[in-house]
Protein backbone atom coordinates (compact mmCIF):
# COMPACT_ATOMS: atom_id res chain seq x y z
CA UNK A 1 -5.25 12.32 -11.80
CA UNK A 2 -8.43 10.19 -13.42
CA UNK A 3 -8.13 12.79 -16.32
CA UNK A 4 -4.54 12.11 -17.11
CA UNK A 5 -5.02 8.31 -16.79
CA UNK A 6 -7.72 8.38 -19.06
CA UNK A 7 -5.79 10.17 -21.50
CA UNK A 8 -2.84 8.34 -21.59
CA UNK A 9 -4.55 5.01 -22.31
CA UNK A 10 -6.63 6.56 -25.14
CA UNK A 11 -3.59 8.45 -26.46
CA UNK A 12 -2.05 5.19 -26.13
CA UNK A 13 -4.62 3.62 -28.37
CA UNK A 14 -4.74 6.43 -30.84
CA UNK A 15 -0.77 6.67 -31.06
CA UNK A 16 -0.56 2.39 -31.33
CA UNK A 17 -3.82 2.65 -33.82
CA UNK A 18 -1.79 5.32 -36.44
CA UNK A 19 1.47 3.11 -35.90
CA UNK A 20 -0.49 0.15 -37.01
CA UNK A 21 -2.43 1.64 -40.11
CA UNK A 22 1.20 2.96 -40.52
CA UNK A 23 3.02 -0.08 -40.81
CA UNK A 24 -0.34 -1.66 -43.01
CA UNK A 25 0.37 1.54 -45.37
CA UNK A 26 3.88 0.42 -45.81
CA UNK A 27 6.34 3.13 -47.20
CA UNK A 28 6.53 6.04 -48.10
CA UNK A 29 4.54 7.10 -45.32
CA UNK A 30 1.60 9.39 -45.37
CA UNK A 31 2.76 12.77 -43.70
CA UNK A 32 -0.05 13.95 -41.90
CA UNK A 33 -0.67 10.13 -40.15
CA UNK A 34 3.35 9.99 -39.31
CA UNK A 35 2.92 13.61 -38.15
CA UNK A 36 -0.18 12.30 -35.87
CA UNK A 37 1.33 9.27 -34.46
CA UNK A 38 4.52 11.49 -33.65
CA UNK A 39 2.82 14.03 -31.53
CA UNK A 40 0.54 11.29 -30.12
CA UNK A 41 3.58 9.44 -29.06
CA UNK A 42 5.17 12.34 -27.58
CA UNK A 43 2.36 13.78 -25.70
CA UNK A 44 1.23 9.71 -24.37
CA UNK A 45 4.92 10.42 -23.03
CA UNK A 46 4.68 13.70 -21.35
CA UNK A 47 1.32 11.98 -19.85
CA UNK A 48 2.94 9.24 -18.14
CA UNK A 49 5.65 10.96 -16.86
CA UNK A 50 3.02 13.49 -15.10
CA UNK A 51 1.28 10.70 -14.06
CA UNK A 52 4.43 8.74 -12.51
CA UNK A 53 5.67 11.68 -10.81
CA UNK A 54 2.03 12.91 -9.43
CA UNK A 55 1.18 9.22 -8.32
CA UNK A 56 4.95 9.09 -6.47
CA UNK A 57 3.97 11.97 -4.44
CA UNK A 58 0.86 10.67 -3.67
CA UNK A 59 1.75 7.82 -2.61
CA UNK A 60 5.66 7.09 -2.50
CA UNK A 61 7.90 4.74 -4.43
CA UNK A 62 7.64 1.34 -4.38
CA UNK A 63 10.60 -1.55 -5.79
CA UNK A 64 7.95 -2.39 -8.44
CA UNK A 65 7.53 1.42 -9.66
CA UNK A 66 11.28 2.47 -9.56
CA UNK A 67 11.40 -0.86 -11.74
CA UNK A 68 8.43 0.47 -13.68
CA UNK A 69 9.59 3.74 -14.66
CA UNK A 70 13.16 2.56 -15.31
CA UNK A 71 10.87 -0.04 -17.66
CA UNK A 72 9.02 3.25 -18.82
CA UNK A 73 12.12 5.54 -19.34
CA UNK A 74 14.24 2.57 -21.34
CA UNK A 75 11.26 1.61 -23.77
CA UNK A 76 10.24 5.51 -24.47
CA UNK A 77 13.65 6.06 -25.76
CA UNK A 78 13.89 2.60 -27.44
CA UNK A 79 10.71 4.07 -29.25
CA UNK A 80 11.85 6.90 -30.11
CA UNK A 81 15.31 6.21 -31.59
CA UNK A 82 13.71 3.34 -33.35
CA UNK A 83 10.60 5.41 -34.59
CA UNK A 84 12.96 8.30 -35.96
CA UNK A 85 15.17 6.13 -37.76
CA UNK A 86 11.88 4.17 -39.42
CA UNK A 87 10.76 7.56 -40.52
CA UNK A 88 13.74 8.56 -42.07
CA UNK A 89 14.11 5.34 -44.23
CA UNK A 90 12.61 4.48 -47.32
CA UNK A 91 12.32 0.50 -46.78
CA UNK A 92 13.16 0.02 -42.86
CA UNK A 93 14.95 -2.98 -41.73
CA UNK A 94 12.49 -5.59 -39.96
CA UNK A 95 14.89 -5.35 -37.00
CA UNK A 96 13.81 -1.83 -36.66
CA UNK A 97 9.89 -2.99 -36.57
CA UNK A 98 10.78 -5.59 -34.36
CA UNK A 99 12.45 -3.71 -31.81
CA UNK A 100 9.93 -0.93 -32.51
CA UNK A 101 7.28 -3.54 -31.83
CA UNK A 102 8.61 -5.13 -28.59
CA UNK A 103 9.23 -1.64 -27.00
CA UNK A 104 5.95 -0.73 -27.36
CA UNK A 105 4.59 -3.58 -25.48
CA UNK A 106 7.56 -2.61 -22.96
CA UNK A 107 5.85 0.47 -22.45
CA UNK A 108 2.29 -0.75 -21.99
CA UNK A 109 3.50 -3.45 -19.70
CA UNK A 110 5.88 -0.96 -17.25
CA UNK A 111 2.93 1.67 -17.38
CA UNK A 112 -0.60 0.64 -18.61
CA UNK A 113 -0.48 -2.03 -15.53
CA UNK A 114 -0.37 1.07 -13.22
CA UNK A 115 -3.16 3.60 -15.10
CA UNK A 116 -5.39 0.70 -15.76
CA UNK A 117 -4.43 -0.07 -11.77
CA UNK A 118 -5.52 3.43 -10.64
CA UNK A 119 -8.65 3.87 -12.54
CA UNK A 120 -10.07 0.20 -11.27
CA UNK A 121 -9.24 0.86 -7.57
């Protein structure tokens, strides 16, 4: 379980790292970083939800971790929708980076709290 917390916080900071030199690089984006922060994205995704699912067993379902993953599930789609339509735009709107933006501190809030949680105790 200390292996896939580990990885999902550095994939986390790899995925959030590309999106960032992403958004610095402005449009049109470079294909092989947009290809990297995709499959970071999606794999810090698969991570967490093996994580979630492995930790519930574990230890059962709490209010504050059915609110969590709801948190988790909502903000991973959020970030995807948002992400594929930025991609697929040649100037996106700053609504789009916004909400883009805001998800993806949605996501470290409803599960970073919990990795960083289980790797300290």
């Amino acid at each position: 379980m200390k292996t896939i917390a580990i990885a999902s916080l550095a994939l986390f900071a790899l995925s959030a790292g590309l999106g960032s030199w992403l958004g610095i690089a402005r449009t049109p984006y470079h294909v092989v970083l947009l290809a990297a922060h995709k499959l970071t994205s999606v794999a810090l995704a698969v991570l967490c939800v093996i994580f979630f699912i492995n930790s519930a067993r574990e230890t059962g379902m709490t209010a504050r971790d059915t609110l969590s993953v709801a948190a988790l599930a909502a903000s991973l789609v959020l970030l995807l929708a948002t992400g594929a339509v930025m991609s697929g735009k040649p100037q996106p709107d700053v609504l789009l980076k916004i909400l883009h933006a805001a998800s993806t501190g949605v996501l470290l809030f409803s599960a970073g709290w919990k990795l960083i949680a289980y790797l300290i105790g």
